[in-house]
C-alpha atoms as a PDB file:
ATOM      1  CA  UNK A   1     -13.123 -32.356  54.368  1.00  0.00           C
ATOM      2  CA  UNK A   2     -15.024 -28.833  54.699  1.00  0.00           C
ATOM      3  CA  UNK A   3     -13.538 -28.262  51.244  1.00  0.00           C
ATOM      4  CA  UNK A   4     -15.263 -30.841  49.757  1.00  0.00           C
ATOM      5  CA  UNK A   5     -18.321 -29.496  51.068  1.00  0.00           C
ATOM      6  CA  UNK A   6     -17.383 -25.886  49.688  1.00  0.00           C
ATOM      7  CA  UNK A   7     -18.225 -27.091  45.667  1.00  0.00           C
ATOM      8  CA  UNK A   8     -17.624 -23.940  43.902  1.00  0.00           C
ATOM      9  CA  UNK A   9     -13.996 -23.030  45.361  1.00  0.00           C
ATOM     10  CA  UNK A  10     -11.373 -24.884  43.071  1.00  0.00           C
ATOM     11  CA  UNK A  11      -8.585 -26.687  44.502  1.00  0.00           C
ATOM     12  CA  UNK A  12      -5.940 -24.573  43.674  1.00  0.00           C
ATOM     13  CA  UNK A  13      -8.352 -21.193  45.406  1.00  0.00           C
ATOM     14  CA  UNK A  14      -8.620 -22.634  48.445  1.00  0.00           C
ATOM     15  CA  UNK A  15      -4.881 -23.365  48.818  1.00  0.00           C
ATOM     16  CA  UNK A  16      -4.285 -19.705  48.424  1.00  0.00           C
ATOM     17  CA  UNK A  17      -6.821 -18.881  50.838  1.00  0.00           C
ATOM     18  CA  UNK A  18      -5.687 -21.374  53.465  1.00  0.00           C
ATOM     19  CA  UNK A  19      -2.212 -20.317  52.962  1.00  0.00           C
ATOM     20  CA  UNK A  20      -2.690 -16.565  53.026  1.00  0.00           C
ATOM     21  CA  UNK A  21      -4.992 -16.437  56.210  1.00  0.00           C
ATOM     22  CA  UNK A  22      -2.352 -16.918  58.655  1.00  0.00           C
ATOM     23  CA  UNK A  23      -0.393 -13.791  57.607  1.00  0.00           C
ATOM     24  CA  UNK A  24      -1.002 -10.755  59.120  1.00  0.00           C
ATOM     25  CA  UNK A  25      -0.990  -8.217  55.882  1.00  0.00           C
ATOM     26  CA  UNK A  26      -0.992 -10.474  52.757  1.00  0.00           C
ATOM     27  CA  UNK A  27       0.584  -7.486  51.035  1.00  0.00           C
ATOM     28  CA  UNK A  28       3.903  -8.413  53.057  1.00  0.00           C
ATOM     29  CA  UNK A  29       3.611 -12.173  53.033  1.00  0.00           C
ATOM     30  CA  UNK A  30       6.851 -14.415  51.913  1.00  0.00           C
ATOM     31  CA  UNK A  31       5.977 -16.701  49.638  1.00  0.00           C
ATOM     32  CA  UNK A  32       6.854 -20.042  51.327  1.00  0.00           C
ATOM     33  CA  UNK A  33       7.685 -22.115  48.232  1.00  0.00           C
ATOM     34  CA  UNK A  34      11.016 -20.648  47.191  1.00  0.00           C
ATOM     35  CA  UNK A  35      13.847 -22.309  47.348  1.00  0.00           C
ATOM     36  CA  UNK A  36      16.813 -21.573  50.177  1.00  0.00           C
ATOM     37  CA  UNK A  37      19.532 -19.856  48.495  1.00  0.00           C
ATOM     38  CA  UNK A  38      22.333 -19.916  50.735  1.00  0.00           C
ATOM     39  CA  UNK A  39      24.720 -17.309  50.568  1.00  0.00           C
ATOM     40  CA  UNK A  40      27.893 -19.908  50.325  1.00  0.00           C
ATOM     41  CA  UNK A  41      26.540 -21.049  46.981  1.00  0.00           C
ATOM     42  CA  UNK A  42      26.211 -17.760  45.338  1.00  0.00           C
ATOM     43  CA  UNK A  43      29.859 -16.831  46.573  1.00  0.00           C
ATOM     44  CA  UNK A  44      30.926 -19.831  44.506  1.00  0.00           C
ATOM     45  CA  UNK A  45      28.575 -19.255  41.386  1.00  0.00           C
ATOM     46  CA  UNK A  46      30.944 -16.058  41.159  1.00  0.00           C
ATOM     47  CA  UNK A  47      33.688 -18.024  41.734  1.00  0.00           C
ATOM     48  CA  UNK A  48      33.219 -20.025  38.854  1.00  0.00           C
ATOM     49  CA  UNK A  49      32.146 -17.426  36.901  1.00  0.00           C
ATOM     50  CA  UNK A  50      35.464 -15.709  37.419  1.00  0.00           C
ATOM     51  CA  UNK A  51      36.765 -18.993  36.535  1.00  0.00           C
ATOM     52  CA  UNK A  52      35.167 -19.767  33.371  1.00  0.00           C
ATOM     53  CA  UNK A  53      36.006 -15.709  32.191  1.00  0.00           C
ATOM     54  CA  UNK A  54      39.808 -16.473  32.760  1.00  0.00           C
ATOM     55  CA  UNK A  55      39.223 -19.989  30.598  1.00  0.00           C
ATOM     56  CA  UNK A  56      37.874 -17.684  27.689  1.00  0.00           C
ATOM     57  CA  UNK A  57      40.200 -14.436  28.017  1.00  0.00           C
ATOM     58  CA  UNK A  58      43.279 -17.421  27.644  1.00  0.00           C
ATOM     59  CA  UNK A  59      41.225 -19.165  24.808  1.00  0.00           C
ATOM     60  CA  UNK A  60      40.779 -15.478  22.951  1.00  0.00           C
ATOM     61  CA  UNK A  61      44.311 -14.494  23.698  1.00  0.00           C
ATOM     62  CA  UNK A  62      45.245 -18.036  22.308  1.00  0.00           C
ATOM     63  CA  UNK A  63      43.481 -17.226  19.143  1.00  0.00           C
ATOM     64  CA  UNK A  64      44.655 -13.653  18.927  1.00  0.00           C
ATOM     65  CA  UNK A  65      48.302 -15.215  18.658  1.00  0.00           C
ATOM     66  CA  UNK A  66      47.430 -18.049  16.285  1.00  0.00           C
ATOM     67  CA  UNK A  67      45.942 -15.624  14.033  1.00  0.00           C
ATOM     68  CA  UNK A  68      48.871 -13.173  14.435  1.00  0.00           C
ATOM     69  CA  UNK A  69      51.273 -16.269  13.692  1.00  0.00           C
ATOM     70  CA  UNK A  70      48.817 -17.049  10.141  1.00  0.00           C
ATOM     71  CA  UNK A  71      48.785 -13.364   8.964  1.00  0.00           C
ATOM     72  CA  UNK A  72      52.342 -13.306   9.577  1.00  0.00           C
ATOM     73  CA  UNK A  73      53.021 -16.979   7.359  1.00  0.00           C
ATOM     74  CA  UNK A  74      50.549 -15.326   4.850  1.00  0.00           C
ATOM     75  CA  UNK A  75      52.768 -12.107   4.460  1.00  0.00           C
ATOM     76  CA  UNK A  76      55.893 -13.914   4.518  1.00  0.00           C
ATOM     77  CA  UNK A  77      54.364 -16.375   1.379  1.00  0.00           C
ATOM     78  CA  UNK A  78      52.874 -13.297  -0.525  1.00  0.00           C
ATOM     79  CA  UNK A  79      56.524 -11.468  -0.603  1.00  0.00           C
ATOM     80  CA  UNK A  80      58.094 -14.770  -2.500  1.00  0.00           C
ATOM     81  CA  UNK A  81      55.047 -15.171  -4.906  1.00  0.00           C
ATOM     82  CA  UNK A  82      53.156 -13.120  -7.084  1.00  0.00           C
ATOM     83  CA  UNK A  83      49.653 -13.138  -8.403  1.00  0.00           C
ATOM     84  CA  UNK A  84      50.467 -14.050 -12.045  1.00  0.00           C
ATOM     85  CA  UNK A  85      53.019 -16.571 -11.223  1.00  0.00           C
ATOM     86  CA  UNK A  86      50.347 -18.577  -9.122  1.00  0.00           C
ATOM     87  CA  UNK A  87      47.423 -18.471 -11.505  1.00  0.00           C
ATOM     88  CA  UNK A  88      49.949 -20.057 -14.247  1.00  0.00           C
ATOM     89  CA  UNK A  89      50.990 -22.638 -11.984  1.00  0.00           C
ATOM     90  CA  UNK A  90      47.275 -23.432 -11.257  1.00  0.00           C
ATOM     91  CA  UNK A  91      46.178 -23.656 -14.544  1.00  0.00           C
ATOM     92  CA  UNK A  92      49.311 -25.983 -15.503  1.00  0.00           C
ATOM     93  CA  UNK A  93      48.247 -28.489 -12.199  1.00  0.00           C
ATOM     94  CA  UNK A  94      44.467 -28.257 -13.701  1.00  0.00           C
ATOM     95  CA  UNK A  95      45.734 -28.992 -17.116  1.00  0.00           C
ATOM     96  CA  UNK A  96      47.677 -32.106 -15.702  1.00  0.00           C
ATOM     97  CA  UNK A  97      45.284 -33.557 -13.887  1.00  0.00           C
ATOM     98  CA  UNK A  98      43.083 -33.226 -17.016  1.00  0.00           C
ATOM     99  CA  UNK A  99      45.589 -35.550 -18.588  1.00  0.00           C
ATOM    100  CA  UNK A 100      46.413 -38.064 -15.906  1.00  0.00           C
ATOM    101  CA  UNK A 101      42.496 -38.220 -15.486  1.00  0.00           C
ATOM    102  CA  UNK A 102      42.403 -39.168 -19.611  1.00  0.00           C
ATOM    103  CA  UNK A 103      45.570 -41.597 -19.370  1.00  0.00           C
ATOM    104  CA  UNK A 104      43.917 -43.441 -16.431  1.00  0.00           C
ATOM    105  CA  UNK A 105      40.579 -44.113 -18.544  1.00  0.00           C
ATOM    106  CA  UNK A 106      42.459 -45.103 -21.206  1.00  0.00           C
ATOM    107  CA  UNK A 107      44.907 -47.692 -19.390  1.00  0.00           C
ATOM    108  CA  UNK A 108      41.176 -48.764 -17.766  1.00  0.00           C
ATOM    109  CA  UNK A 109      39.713 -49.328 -21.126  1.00  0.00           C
ATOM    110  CA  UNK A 110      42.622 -51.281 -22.174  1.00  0.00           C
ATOM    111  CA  UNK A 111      42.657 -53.620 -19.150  1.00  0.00           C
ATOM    112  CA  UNK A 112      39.069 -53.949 -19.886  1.00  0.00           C
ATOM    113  CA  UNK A 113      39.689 -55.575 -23.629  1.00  0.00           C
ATOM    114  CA  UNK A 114      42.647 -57.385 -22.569  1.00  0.00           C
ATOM    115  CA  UNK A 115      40.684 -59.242 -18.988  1.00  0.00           C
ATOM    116  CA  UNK A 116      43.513 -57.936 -16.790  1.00  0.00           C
ATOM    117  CA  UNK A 117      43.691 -55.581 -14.429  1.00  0.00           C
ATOM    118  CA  UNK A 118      44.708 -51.554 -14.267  1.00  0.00           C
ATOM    119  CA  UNK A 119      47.281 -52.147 -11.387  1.00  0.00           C
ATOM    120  CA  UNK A 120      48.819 -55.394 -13.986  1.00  0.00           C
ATOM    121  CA  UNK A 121      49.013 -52.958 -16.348  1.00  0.00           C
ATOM    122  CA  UNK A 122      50.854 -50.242 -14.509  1.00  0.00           C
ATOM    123  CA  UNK A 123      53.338 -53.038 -13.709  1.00  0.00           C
ATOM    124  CA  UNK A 124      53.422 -53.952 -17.485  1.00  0.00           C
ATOM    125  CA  UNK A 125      53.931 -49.974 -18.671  1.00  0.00           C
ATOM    126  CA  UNK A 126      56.505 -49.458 -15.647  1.00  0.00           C
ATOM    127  CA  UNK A 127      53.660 -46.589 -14.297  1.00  0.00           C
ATOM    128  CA  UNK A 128      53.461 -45.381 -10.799  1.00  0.00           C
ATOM    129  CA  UNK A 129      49.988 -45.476  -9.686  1.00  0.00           C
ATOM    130  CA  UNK A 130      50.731 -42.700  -6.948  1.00  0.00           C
ATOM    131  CA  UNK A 131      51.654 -39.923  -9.846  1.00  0.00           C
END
């Protein structure tokens, strides 16, 4: 009630003073708000720190021998191919699928004029629709 009488002290100011005036040397005064941290549940924090380093040094080692097990399938494939072959057999996929991509507009137009359907007419031409 006397600080409601005491106008120009803020709230917050006169906590500090009220709080701070039963400490003999404010300069050495423990803050009373903290929160307990008790020793037991710092020994675990490191605990499960230790725990969660293992998880990743297994996880990295994992890696490290999935990548060793790629580089080794790419050196294995590079040895039975060459450059030149590859880029021919690319071009001759791109060049097929050039022409399946024509026949299928074609066989779509034609189904179109006749009222039928492209599947009746792969049945008709004796066409698998998969190749």
């Amino acid at each position: 009630s006397h600080i409601n009488t005491l106008p120009f002290f803020s709230m917050s100011a006169s906590l500090l003073f009220f709080r701070n005036r039963n400490t003999s040397t404010p300069s050495r005064a423990r803050p009373r708000h903290g929160i307990f941290k008790s020793p037991l549940l710092q020994a675990s924090a490191v605990v499960g720190e230790s725990n969660n380093q293992d998880q990743e040094r297994r996880k990295l080692a994992d890696m490290k021998k999935e990548l060793d097990l790629v580089k080794s399938e790419v050196s294995q494939l590079s040895k039975n191919y060459n450059a030149e072959e590859l880029h021919d057999h690319i071009r001759l996929l791109h060049d097929y699928n050039e022409v399946k991509d024509a026949t299928q507009l074609v066989i779509g137009r034609i189904a179109e004029l006749r009222g039928t359907t492209t599947k009746h007419l792969h049945e008709q031409f004796g066409l698998d629709r998969e190749s």
